[in-house]
N, C-alpha and C. Protein backbone atom coordinates (compact mmCIF):
# COMPACT_ATOMS: atom_id res chain seq x y z
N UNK A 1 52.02 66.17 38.99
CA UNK A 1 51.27 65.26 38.16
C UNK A 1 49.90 65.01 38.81
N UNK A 2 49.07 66.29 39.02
CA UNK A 2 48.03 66.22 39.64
C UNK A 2 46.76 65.02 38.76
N UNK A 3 46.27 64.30 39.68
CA UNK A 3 45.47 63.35 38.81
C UNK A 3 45.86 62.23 38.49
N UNK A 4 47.04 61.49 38.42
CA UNK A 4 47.53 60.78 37.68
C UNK A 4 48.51 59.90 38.52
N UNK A 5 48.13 58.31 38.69
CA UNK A 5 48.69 58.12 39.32
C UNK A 5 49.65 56.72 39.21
N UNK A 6 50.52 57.13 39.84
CA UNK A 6 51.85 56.66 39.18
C UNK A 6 52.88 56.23 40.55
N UNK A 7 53.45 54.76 40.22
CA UNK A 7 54.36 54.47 41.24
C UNK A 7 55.20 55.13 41.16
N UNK A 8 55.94 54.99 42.82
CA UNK A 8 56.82 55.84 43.17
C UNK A 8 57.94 56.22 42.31
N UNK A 9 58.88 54.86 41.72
CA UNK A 9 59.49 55.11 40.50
C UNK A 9 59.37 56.28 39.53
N UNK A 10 57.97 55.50 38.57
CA UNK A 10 57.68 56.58 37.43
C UNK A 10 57.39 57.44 37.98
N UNK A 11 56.80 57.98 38.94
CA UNK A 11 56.77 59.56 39.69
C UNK A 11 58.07 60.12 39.30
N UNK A 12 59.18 60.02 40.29
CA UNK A 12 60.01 60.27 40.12
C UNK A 12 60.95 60.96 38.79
N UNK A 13 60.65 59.61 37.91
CA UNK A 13 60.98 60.21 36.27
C UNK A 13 60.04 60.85 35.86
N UNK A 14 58.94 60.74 35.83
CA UNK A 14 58.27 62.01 35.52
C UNK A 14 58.08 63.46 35.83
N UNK A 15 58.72 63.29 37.02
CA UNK A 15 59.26 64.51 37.73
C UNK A 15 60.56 65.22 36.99
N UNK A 16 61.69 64.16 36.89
CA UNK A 16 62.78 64.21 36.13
C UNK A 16 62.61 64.90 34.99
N UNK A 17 61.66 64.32 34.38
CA UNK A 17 61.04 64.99 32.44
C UNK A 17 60.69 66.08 32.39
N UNK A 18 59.67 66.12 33.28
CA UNK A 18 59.51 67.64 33.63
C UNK A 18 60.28 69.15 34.06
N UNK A 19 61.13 68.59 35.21
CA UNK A 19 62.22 69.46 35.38
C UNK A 19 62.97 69.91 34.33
N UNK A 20 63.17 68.62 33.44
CA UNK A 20 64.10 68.87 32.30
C UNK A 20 63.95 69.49 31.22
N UNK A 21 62.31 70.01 30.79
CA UNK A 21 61.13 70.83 29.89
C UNK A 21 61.81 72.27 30.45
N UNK A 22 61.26 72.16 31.98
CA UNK A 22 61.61 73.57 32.77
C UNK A 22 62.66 74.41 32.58
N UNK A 23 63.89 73.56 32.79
CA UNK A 23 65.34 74.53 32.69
C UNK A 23 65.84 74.09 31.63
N UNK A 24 65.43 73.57 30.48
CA UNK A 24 65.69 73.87 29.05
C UNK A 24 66.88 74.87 28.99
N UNK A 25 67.33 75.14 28.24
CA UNK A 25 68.06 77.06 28.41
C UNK A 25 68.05 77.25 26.85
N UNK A 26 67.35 76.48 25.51
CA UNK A 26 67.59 76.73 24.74
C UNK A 26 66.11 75.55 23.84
N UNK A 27 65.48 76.33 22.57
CA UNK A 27 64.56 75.96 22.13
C UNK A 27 64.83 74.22 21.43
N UNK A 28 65.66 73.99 21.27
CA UNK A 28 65.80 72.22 20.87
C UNK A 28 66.14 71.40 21.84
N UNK A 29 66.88 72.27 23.02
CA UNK A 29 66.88 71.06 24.25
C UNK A 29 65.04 71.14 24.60
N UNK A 30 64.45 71.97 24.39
CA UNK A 30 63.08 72.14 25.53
C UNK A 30 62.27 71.07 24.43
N UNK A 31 62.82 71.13 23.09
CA UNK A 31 62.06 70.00 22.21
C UNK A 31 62.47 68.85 22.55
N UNK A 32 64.03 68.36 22.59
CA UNK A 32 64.08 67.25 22.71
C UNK A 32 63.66 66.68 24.31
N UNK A 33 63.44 67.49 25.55
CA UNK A 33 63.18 66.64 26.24
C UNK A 33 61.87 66.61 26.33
N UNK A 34 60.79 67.63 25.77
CA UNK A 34 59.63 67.10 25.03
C UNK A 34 59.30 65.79 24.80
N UNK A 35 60.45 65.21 23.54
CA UNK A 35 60.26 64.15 23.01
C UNK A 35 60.46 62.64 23.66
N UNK A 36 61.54 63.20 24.72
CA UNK A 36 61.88 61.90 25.55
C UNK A 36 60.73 62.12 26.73
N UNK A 37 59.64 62.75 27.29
CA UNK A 37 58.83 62.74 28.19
C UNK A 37 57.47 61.96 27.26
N UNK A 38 57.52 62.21 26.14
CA UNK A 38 56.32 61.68 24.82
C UNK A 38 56.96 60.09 24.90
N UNK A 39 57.67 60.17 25.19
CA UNK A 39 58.32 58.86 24.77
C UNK A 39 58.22 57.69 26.49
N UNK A 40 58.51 58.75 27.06
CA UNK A 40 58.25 57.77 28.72
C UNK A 40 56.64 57.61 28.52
N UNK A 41 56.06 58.07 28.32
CA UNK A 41 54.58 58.01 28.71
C UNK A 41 53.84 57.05 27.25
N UNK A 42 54.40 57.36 26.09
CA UNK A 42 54.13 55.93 25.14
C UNK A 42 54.67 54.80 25.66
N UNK A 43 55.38 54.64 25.99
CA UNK A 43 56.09 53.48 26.88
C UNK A 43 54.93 52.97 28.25
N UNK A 44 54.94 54.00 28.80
CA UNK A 44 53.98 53.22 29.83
C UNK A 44 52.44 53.29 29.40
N UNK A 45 52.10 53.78 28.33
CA UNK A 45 50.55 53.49 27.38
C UNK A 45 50.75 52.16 27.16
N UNK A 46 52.02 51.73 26.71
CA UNK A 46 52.00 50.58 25.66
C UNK A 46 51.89 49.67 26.51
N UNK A 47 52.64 49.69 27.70
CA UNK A 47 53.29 48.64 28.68
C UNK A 47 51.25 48.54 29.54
N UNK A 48 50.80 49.10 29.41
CA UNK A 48 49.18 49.14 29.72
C UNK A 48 49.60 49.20 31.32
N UNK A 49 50.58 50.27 31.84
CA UNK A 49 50.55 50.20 33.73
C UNK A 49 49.53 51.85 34.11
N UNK A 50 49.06 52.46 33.00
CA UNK A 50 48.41 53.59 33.40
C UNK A 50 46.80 53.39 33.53
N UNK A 51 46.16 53.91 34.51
CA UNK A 51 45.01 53.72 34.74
C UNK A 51 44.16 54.71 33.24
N UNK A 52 42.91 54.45 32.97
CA UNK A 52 42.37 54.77 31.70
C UNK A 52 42.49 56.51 32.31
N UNK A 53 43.03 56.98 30.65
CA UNK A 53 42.88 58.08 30.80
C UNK A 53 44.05 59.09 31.17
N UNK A 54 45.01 58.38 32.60
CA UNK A 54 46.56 58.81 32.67
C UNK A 54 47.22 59.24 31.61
N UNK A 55 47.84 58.42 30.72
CA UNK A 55 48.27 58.99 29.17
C UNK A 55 48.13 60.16 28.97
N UNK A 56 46.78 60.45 28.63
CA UNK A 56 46.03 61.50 27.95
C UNK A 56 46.51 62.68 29.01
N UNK A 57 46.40 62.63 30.53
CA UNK A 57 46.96 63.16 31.50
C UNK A 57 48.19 63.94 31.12
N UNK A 58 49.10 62.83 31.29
CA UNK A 58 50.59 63.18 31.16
C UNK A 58 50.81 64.11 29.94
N UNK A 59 50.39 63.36 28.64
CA UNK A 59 50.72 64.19 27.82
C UNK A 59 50.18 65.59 27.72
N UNK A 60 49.21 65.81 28.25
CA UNK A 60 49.18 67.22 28.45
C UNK A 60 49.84 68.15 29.32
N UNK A 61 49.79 67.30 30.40
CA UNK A 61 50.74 68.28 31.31
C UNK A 61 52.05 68.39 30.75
N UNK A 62 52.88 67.65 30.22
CA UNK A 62 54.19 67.78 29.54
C UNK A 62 53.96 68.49 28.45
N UNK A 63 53.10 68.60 27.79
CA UNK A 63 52.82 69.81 26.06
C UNK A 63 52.82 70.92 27.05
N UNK A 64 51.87 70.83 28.17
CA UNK A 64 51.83 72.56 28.84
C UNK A 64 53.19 72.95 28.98
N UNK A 65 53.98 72.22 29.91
CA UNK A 65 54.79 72.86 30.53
C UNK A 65 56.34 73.37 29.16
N UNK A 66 55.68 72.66 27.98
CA UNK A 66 56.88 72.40 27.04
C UNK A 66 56.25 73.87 25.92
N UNK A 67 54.92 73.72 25.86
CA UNK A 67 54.46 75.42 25.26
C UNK A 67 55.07 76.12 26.18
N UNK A 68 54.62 76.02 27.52
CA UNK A 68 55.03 77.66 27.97
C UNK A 68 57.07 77.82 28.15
N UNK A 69 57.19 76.52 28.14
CA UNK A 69 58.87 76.80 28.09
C UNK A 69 59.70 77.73 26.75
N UNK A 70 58.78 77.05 25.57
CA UNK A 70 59.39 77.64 24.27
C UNK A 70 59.04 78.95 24.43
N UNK A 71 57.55 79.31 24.90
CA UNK A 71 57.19 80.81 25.13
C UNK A 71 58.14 81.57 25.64
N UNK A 72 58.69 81.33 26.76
CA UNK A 72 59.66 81.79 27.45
C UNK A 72 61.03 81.82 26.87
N UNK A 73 61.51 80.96 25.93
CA UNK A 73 62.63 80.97 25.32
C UNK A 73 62.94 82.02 24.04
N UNK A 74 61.21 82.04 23.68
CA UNK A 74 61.06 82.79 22.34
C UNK A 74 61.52 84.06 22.66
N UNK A 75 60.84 84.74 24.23
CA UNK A 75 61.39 85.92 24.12
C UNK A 75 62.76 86.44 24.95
N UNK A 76 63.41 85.97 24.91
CA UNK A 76 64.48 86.00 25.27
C UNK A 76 65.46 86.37 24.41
């Protein structure tokens, strides 16, 4: 989570979300934990604990890692 900075906690789960994008093994798990990483990071938008701009952060790095997962699933 280069850039973005985040207590030790949410590190952690965001680490968690991520991992969980990664070893997907199938195209609706790699969506749904997509949706629950969209969902930690609206949560901490809303909760206003991200410095300006973090958000915008996260959610990209989680779309990256969640495109190139489906990529990888597609051809399989």
């Amino acid at each position: 989570m280069e850039g973005v900075v985040l207590s030790e906690k949410m590190q952690r789960e965001a680490d968690r979300l991520l991992a969980q994008i990664v070893r997907a093994d199938s195209m609706i798990i790699a969506v749904k934990a997509g949706a629950r990483a969209d969902g930690f990071v609206l949560g901490l938008e809303t909760s206003e604990v991200l410095r300006a701009g973090d958000a915008e952060r996260l959610y990209v790095i989680f779309e990256a890692a969640l495109v190139e997962r489906l990529k990888t699933l597609s051809r399989s």
